[in-house]
PDB file of N, CA and C in Angstrom:
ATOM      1  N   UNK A   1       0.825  -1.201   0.000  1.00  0.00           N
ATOM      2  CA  UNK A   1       0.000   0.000   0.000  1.00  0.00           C
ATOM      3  C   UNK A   1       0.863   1.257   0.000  1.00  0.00           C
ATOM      4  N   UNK A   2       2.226   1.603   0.362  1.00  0.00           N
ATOM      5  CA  UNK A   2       2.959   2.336   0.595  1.00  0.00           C
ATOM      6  C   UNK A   2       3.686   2.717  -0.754  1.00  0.00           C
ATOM      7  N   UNK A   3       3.752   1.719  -1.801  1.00  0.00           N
ATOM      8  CA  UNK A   3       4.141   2.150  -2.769  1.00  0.00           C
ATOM      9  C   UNK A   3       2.965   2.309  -3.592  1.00  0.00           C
ATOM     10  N   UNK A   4       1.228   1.959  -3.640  1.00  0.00           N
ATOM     11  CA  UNK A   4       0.373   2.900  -4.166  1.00  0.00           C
ATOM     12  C   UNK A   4       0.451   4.310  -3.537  1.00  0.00           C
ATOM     13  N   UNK A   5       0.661   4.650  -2.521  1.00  0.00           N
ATOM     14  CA  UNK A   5       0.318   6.133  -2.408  1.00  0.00           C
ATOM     15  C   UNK A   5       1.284   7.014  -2.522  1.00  0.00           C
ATOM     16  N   UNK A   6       3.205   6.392  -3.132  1.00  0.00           N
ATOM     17  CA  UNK A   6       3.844   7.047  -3.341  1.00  0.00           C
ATOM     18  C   UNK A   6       3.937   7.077  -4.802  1.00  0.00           C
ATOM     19  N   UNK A   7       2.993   6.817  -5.447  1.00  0.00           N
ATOM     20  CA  UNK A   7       3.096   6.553  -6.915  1.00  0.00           C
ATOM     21  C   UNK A   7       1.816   7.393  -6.831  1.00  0.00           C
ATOM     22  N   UNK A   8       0.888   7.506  -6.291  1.00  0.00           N
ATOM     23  CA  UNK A   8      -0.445   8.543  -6.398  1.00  0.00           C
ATOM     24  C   UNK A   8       0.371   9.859  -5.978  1.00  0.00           C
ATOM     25  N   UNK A   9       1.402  10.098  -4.889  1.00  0.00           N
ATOM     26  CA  UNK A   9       1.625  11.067  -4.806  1.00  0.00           C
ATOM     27  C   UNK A   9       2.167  11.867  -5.900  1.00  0.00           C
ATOM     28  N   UNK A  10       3.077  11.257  -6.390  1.00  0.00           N
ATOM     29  CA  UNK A  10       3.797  11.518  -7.930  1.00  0.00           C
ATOM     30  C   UNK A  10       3.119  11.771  -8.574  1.00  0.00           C
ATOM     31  N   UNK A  11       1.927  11.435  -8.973  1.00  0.00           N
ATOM     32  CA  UNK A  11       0.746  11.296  -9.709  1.00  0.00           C
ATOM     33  C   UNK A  11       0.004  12.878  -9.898  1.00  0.00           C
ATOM     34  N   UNK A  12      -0.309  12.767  -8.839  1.00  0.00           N
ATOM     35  CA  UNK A  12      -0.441  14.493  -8.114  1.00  0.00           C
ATOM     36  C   UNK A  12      -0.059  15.417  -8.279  1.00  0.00           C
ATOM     37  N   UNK A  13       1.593  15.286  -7.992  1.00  0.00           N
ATOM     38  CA  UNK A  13       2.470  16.537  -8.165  1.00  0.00           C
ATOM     39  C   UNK A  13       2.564  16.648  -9.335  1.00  0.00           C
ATOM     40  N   UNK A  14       2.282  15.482 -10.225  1.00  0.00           N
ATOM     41  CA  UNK A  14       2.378  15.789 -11.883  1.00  0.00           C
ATOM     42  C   UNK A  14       1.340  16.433 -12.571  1.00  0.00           C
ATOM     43  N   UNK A  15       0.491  16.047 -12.133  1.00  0.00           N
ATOM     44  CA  UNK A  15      -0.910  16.890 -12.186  1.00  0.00           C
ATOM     45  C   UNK A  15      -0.697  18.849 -11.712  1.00  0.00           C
ATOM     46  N   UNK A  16      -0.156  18.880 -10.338  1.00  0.00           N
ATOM     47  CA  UNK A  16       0.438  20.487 -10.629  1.00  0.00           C
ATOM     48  C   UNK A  16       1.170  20.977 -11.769  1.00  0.00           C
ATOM     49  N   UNK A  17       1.857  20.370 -11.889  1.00  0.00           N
ATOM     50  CA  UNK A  17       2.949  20.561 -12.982  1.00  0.00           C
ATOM     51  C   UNK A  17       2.182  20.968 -14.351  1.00  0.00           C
ATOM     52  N   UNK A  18       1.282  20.458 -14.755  1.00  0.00           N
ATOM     53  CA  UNK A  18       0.993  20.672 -16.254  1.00  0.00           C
ATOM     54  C   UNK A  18      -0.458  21.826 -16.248  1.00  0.00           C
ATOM     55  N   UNK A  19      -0.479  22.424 -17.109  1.00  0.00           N
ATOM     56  CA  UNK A  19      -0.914  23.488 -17.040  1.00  0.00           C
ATOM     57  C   UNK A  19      -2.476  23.087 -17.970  1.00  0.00           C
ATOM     58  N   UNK A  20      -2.442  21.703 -18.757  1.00  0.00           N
ATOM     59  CA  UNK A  20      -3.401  21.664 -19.351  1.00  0.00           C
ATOM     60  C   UNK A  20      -4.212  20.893 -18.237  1.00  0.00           C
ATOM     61  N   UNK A  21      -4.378  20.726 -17.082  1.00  0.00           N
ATOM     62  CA  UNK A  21      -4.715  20.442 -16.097  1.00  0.00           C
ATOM     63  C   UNK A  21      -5.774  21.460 -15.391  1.00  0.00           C
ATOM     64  N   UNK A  22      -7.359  20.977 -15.280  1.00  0.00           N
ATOM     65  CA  UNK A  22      -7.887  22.134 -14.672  1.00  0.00           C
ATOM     66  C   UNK A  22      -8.336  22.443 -13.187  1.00  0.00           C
ATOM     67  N   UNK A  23      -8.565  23.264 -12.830  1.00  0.00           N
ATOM     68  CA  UNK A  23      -8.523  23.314 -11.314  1.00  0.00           C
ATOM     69  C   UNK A  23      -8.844  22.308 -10.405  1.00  0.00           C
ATOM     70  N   UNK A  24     -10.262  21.841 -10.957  1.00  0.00           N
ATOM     71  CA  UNK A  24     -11.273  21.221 -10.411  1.00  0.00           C
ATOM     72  C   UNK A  24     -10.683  19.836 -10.305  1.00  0.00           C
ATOM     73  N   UNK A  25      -9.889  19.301 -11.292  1.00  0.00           N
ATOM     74  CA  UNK A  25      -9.446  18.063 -11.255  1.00  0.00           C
ATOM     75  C   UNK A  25      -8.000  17.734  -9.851  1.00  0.00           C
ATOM     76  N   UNK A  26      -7.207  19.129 -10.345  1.00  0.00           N
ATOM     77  CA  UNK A  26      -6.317  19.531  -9.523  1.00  0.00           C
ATOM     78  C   UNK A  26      -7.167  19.283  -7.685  1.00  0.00           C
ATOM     79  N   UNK A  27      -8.075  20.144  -7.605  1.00  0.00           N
ATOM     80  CA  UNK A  27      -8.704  19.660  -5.744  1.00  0.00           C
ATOM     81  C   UNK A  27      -9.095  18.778  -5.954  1.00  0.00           C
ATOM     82  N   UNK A  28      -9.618  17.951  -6.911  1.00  0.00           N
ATOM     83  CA  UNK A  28     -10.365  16.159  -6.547  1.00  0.00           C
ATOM     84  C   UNK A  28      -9.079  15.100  -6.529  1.00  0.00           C
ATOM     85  N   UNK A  29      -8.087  15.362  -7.368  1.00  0.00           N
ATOM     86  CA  UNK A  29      -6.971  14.628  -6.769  1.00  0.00           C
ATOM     87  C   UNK A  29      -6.053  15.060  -5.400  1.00  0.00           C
ATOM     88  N   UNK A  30      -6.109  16.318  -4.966  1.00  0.00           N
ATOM     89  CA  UNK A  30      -5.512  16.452  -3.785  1.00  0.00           C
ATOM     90  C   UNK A  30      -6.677  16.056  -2.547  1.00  0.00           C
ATOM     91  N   UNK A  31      -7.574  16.216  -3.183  1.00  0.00           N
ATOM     92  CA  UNK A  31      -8.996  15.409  -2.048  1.00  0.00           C
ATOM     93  C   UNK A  31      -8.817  13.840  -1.878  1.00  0.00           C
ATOM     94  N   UNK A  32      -8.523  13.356  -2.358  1.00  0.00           N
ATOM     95  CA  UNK A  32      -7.627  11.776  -2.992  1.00  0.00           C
ATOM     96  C   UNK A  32      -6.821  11.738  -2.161  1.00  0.00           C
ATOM     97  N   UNK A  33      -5.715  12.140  -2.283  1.00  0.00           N
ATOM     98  CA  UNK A  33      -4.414  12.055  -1.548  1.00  0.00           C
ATOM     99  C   UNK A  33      -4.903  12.437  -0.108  1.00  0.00           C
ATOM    100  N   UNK A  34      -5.297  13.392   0.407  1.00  0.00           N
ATOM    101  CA  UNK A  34      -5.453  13.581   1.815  1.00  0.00           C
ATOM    102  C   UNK A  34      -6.299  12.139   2.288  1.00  0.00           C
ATOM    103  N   UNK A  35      -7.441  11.597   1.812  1.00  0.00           N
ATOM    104  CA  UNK A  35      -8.088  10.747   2.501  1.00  0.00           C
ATOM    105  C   UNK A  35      -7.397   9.404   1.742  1.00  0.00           C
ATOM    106  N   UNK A  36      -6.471   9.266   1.109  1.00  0.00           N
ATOM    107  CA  UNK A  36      -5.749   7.834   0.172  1.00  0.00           C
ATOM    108  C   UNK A  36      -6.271   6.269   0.944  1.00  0.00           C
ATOM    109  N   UNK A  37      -5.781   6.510   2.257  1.00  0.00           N
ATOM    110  CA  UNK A  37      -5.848   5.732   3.222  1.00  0.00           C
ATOM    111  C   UNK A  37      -7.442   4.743   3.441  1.00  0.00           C
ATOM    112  N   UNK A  38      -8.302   6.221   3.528  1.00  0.00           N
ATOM    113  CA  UNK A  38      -9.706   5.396   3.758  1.00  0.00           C
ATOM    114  C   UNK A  38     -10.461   5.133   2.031  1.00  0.00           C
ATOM    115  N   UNK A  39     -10.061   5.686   1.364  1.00  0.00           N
ATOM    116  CA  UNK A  39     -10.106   5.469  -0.092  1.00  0.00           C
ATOM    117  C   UNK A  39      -9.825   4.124  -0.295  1.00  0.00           C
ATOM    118  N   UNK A  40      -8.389   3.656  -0.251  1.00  0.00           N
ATOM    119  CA  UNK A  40      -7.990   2.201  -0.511  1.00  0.00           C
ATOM    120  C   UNK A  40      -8.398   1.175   0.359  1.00  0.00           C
ATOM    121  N   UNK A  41      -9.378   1.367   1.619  1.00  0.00           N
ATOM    122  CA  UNK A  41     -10.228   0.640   1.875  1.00  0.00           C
ATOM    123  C   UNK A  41     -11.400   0.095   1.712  1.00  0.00           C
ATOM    124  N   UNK A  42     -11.821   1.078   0.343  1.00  0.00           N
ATOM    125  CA  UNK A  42     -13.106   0.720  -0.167  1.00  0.00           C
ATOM    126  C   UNK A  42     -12.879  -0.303  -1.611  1.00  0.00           C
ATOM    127  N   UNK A  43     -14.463  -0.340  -1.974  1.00  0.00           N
ATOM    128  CA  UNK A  43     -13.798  -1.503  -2.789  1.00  0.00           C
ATOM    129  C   UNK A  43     -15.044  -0.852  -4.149  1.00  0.00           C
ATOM    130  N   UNK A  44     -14.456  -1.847  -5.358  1.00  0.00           N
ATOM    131  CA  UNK A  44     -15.709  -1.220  -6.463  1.00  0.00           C
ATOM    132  C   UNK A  44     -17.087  -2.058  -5.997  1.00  0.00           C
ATOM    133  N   UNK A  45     -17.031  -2.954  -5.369  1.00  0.00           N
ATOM    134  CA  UNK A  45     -18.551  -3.370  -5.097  1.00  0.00           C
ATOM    135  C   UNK A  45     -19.513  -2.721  -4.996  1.00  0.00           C
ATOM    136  N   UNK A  46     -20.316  -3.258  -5.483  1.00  0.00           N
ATOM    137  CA  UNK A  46     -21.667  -2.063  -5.308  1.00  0.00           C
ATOM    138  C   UNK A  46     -21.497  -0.659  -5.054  1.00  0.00           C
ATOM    139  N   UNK A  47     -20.207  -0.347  -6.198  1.00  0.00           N
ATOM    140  CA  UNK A  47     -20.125   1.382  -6.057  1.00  0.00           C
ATOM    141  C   UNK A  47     -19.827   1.892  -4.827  1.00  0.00           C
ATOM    142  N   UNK A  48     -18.965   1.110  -3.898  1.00  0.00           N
ATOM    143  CA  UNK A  48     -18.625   1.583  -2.492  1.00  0.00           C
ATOM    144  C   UNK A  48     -17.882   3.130  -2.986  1.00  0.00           C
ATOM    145  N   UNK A  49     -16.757   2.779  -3.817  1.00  0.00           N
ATOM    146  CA  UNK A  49     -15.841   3.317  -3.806  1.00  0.00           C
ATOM    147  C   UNK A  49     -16.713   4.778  -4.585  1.00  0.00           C
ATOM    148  N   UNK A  50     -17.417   4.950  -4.888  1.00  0.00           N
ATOM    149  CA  UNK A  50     -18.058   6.017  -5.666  1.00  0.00           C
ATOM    150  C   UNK A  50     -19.036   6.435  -5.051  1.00  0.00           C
ATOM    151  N   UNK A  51     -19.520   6.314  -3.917  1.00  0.00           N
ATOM    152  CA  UNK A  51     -20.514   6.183  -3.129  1.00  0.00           C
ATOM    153  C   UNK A  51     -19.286   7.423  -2.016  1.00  0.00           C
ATOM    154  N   UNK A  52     -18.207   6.780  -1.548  1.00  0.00           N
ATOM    155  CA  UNK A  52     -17.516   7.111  -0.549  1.00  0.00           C
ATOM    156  C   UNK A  52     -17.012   8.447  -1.030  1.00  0.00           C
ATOM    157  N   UNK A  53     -16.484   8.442  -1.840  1.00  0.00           N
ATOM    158  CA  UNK A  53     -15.810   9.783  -2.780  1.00  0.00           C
ATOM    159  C   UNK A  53     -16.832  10.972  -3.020  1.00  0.00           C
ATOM    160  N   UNK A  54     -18.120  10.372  -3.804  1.00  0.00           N
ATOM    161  CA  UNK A  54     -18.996  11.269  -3.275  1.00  0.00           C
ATOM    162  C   UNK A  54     -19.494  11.978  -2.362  1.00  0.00           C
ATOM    163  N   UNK A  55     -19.462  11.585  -1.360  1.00  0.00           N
ATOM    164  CA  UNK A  55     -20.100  11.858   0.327  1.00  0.00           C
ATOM    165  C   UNK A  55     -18.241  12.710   0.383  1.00  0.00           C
ATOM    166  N   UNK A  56     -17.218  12.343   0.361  1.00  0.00           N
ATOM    167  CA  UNK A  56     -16.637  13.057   0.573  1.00  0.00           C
ATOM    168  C   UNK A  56     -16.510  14.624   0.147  1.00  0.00           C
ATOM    169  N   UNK A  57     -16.830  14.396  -1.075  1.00  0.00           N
ATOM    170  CA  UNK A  57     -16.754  15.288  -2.250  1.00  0.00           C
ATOM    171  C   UNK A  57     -17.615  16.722  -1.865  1.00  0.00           C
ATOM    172  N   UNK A  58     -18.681  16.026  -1.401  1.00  0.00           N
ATOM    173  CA  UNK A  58     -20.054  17.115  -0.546  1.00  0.00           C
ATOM    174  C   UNK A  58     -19.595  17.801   0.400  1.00  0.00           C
ATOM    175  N   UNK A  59     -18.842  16.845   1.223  1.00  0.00           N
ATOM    176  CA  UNK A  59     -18.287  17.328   2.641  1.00  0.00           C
ATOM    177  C   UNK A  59     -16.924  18.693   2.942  1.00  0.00           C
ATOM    178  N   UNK A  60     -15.780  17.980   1.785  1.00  0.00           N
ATOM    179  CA  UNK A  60     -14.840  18.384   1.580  1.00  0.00           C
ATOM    180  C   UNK A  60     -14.138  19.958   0.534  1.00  0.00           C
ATOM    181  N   UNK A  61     -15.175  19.416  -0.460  1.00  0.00           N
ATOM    182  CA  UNK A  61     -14.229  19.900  -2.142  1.00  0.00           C
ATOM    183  C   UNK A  61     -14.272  21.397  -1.340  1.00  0.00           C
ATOM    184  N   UNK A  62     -15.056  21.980  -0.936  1.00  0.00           N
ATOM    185  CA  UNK A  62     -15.302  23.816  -1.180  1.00  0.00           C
ATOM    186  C   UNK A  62     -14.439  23.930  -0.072  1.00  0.00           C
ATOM    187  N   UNK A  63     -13.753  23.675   0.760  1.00  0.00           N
ATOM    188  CA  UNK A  63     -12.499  23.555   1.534  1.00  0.00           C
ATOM    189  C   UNK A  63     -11.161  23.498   1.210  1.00  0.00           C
ATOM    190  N   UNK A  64     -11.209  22.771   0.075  1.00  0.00           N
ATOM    191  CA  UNK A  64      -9.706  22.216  -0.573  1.00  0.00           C
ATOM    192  C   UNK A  64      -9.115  23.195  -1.518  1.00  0.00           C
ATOM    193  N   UNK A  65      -7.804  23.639  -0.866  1.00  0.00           N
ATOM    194  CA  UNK A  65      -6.763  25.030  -2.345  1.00  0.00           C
ATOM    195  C   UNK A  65      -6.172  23.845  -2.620  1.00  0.00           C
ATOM    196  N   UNK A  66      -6.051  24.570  -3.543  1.00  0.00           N
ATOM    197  CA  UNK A  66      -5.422  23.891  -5.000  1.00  0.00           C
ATOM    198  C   UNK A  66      -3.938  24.300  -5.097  1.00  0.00           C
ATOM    199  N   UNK A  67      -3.196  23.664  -4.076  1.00  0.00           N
ATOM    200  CA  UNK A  67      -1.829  23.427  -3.646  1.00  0.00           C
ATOM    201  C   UNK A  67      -1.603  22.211  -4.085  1.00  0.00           C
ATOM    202  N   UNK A  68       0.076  21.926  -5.013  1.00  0.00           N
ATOM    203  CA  UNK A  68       0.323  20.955  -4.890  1.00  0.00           C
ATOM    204  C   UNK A  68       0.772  20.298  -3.783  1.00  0.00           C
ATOM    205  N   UNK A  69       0.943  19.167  -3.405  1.00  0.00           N
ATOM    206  CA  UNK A  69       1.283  18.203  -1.957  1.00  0.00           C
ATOM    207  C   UNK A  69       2.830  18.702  -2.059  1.00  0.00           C
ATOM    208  N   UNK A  70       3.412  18.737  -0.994  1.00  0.00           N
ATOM    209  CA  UNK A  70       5.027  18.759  -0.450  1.00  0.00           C
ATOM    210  C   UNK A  70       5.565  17.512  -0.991  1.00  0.00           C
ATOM    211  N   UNK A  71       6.931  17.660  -1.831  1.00  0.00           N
ATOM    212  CA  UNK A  71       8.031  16.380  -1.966  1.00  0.00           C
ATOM    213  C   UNK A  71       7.812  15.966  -0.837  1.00  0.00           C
ATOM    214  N   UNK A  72       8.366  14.255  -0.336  1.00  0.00           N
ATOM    215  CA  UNK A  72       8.288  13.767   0.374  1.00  0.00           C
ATOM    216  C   UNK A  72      10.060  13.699   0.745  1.00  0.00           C
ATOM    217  N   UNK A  73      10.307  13.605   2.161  1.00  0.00           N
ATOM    218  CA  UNK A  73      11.625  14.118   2.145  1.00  0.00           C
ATOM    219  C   UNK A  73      12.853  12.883   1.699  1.00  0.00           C
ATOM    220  N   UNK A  74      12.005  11.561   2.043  1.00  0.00           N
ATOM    221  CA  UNK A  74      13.157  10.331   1.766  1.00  0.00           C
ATOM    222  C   UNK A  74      12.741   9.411   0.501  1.00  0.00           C
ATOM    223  N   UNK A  75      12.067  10.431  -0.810  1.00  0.00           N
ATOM    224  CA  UNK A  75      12.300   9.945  -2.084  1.00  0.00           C
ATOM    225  C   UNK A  75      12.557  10.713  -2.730  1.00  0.00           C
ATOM    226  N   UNK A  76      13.785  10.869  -3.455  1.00  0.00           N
ATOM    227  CA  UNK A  76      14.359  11.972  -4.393  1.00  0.00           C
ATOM    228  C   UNK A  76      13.408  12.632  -5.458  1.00  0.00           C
ATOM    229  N   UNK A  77      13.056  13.323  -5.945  1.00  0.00           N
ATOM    230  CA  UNK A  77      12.176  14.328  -6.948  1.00  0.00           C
ATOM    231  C   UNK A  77      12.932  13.624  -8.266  1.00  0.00           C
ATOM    232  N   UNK A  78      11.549  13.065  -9.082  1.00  0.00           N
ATOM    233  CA  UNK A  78      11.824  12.003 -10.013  1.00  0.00           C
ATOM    234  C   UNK A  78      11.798  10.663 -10.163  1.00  0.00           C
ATOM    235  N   UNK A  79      12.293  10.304  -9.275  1.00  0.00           N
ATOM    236  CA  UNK A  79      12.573   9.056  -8.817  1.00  0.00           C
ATOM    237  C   UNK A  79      12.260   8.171  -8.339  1.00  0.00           C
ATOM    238  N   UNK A  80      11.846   6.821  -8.927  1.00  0.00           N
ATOM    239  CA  UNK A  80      11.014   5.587  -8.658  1.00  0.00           C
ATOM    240  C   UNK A  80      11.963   4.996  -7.188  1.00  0.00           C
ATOM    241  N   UNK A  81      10.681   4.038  -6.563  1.00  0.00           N
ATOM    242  CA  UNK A  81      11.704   3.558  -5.780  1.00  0.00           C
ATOM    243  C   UNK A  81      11.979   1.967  -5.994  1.00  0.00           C
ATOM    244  N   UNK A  82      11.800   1.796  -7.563  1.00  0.00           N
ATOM    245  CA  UNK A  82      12.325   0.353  -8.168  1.00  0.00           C
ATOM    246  C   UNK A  82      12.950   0.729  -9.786  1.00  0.00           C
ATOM    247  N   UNK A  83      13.713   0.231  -9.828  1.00  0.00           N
ATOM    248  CA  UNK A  83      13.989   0.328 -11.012  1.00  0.00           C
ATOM    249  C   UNK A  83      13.790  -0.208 -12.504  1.00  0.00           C
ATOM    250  N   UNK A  84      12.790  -1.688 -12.012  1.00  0.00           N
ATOM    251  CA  UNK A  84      13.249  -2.495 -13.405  1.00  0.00           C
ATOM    252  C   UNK A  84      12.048  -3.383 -12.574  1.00  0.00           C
ATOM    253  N   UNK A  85      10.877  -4.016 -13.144  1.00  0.00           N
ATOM    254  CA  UNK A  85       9.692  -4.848 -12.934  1.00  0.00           C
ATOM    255  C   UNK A  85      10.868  -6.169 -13.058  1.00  0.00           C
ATOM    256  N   UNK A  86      10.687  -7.079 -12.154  1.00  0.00           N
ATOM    257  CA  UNK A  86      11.842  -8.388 -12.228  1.00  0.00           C
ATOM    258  C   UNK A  86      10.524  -9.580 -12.626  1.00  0.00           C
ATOM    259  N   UNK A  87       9.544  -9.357 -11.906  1.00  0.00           N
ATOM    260  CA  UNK A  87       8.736 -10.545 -11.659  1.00  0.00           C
ATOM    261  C   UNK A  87       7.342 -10.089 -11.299  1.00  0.00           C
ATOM    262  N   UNK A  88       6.316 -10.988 -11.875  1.00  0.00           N
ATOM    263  CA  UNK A  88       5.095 -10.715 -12.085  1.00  0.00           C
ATOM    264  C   UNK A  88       3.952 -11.507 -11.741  1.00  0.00           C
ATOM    265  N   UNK A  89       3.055 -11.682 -10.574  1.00  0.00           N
ATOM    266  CA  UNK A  89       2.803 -12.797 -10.129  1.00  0.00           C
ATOM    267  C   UNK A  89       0.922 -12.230 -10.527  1.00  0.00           C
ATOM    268  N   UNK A  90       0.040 -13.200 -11.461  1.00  0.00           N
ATOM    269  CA  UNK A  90      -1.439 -13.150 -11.423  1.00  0.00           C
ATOM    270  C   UNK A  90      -1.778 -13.992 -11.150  1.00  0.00           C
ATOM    271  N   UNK A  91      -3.155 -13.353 -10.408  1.00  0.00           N
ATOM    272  CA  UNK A  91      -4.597 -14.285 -10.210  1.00  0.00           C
ATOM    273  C   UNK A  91      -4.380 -14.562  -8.807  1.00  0.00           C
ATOM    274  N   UNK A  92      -5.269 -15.558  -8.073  1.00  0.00           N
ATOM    275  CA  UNK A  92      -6.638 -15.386  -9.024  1.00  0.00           C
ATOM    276  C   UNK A  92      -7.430 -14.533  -9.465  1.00  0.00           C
ATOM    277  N   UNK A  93      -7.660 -14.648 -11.251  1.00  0.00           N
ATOM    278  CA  UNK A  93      -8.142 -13.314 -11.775  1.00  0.00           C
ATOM    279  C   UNK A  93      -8.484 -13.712 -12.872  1.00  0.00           C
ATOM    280  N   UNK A  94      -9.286 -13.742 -13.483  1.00  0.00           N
ATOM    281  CA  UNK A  94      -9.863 -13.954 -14.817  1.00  0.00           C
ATOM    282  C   UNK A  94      -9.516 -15.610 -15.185  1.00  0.00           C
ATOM    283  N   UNK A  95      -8.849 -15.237 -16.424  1.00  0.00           N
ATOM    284  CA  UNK A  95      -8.689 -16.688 -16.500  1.00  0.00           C
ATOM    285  C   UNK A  95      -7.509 -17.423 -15.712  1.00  0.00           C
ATOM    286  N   UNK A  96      -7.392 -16.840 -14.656  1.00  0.00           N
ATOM    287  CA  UNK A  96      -6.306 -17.581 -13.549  1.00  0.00           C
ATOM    288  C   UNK A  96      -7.035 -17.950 -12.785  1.00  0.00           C
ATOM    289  N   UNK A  97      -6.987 -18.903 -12.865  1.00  0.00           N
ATOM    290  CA  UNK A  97      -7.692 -19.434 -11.512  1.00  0.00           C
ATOM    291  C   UNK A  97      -6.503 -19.633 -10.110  1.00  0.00           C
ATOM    292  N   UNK A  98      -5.689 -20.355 -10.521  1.00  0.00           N
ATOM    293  CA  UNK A  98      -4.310 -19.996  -9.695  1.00  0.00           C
ATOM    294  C   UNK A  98      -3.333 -18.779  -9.656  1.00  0.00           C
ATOM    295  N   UNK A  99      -2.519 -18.537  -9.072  1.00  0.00           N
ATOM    296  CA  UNK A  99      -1.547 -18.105  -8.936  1.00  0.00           C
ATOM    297  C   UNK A  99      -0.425 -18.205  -9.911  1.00  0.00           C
ATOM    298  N   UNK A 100      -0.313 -17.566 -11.364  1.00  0.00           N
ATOM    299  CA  UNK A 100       1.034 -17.743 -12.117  1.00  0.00           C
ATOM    300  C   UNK A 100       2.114 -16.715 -12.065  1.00  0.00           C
ATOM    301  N   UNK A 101       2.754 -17.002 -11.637  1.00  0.00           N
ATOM    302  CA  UNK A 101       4.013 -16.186 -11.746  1.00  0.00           C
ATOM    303  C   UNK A 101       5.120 -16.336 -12.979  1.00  0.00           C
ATOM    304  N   UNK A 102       5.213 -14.900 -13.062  1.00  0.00           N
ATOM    305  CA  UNK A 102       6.256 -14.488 -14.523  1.00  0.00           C
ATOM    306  C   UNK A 102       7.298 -14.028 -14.336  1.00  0.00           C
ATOM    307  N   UNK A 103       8.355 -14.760 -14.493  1.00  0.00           N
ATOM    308  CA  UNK A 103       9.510 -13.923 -14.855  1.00  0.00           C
ATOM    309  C   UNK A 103       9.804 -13.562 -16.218  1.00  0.00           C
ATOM    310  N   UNK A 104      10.424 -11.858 -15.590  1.00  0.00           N
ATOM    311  CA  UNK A 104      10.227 -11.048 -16.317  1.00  0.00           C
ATOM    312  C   UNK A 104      11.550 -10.171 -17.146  1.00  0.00           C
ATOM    313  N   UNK A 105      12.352 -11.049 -18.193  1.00  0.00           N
ATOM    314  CA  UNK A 105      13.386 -10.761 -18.711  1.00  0.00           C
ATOM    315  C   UNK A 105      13.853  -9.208 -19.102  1.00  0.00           C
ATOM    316  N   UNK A 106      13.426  -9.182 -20.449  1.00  0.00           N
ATOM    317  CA  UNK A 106      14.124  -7.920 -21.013  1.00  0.00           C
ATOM    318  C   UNK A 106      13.131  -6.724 -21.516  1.00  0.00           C
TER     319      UNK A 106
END
């Protein structure tokens, strides 16, 4: 979970960054990031997850500037904290019914 929300954070700050980016999208992803936590506890079932965001959305949005989030201080600006996908493990998921794992060459 720690490397979804440092990859949403990135996500974010990239979203400041570009200018074809409009406000509104800019506070619904920093509305994201502040609650990430109870966000990735919901699930798409029966529209939890759209259900939850909403109710937030009511509660929250007319509160939220449109600041990008602070670098984080112990991952460099740019910079993944893996370098190279080694190995790839699916399912169960569609047509997996098991567990296959891939290694993952070149």
């Amino acid at each position: 979970m720690a490397f979804a929300r440092q990859d949403f954070d990135r996500f974010v700050r990239w979203i400041y960054q570009s200018e074809a980016i409009s406000s509104d999208v800019r506070r619904l992803a920093s509305l994201c990031l502040a609650d990430f936590d109870s966000l990735a506890r919901t699930s798409r079932n029966c529209s939890q997850r759209s259900v939850y965001l909403a109710q937030l959305m009511r509660q929250q949005f007319a509160q939220i500037i449109e600041e990008a989030p602070a670098a984080e201080a112990n991952v460099a600006e740019g910079q993944w904290p893996w370098s190279r996908l080694q190995s790839l493990t699916l399912g169960p998921f569609r047509g997996f019914r098991t567990p296959e794992s891939f290694e993952i060459e070149k």
